[in-house]
Protein backbone atom coordinates (compact mmCIF):
# COMPACT_ATOMS: atom_id res chain seq x y z
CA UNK A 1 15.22 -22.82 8.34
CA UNK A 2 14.81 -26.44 8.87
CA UNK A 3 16.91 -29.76 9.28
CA UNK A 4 17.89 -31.94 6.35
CA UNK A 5 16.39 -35.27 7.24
CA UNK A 6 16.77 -38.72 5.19
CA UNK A 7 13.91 -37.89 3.53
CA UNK A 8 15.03 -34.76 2.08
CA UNK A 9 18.49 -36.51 0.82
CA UNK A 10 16.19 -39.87 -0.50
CA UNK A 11 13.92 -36.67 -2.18
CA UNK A 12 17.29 -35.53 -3.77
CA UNK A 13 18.36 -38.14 -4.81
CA UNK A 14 15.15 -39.13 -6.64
CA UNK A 15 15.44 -35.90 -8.61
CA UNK A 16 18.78 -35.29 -9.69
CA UNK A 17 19.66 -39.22 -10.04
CA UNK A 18 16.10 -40.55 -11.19
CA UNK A 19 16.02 -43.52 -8.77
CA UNK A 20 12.82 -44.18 -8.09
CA UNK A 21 11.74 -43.10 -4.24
CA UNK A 22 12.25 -46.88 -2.58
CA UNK A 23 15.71 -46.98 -4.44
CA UNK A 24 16.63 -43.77 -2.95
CA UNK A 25 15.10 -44.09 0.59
CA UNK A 26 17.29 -47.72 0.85
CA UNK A 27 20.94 -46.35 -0.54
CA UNK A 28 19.93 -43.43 2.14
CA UNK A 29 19.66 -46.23 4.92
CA UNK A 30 22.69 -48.00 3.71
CA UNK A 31 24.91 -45.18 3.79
CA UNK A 32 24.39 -44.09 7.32
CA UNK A 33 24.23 -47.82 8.15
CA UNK A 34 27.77 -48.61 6.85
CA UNK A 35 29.20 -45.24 8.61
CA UNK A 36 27.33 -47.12 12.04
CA UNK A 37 29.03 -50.46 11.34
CA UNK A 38 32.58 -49.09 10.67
CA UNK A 39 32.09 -46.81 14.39
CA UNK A 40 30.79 -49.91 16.01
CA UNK A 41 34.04 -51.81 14.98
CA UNK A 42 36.12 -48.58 16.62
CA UNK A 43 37.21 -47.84 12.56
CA UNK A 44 37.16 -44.05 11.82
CA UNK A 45 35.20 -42.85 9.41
CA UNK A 46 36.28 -40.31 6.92
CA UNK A 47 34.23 -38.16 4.71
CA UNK A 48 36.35 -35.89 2.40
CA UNK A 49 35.12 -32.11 1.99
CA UNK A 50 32.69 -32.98 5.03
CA UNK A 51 33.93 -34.07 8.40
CA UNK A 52 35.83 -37.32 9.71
CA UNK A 53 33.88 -39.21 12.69
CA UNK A 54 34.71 -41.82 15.56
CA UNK A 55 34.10 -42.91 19.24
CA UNK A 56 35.70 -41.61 22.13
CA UNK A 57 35.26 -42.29 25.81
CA UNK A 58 35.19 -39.06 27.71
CA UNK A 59 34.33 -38.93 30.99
CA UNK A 60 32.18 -42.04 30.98
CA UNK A 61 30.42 -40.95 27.75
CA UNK A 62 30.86 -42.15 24.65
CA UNK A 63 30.58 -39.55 22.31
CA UNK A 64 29.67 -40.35 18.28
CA UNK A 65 31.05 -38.07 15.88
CA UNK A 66 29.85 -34.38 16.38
CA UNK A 67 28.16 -33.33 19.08
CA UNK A 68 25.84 -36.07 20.36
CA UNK A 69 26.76 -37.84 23.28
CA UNK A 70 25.36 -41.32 24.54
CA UNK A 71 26.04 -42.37 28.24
C-alpha cells in the first residue's frame, strides 16, 4: 500500500472532473499553498470531515499540523 502524493490527487482530479492534467496539477499546488499561507499567518486551518491544522511551539519545535515537526 502506497502514499497518496499530489500526483495521484492532480490524476483524480483529471478523471472524475475532466481538467486537463496542467489544470489539475496547479489547483493541486494552490490548495496546499493557501492551507501554507493561512499557517504562516498563525490562522487555523479547518477541513470539515478531515482534520483541522495549526502551529504550535512545543518544546522549541514548531510542529505543523499532524505529526511532522520542524525545529
Amino acid at each position: 500500500m502506497g502514499a497518496l502524493t499530489k500526483a495521484d490527487m492532480a490524476e483524480r482530479l483529471n478523471e472524475e472532473l475532466g481538467l486537463n492534467k496542467r489544470e489539475a496539477k496547479e489547483m493541486v499546488e494552490l490548495f496546499f499553498e493557501e492551507i501554507r499561507q493561512s499557517l504562516e499567518k498563525n490562522q487555523s486551518v479547518k477541513l470539515s470531515g478531515f482534520g483541522n491544522f495549526d502551529l504550535r511551539d512545543t518544546m522549541g519545535k514548531t510542529k505543523k499540523g499532524i505529526g511532522s515537526w520542524e525545529p
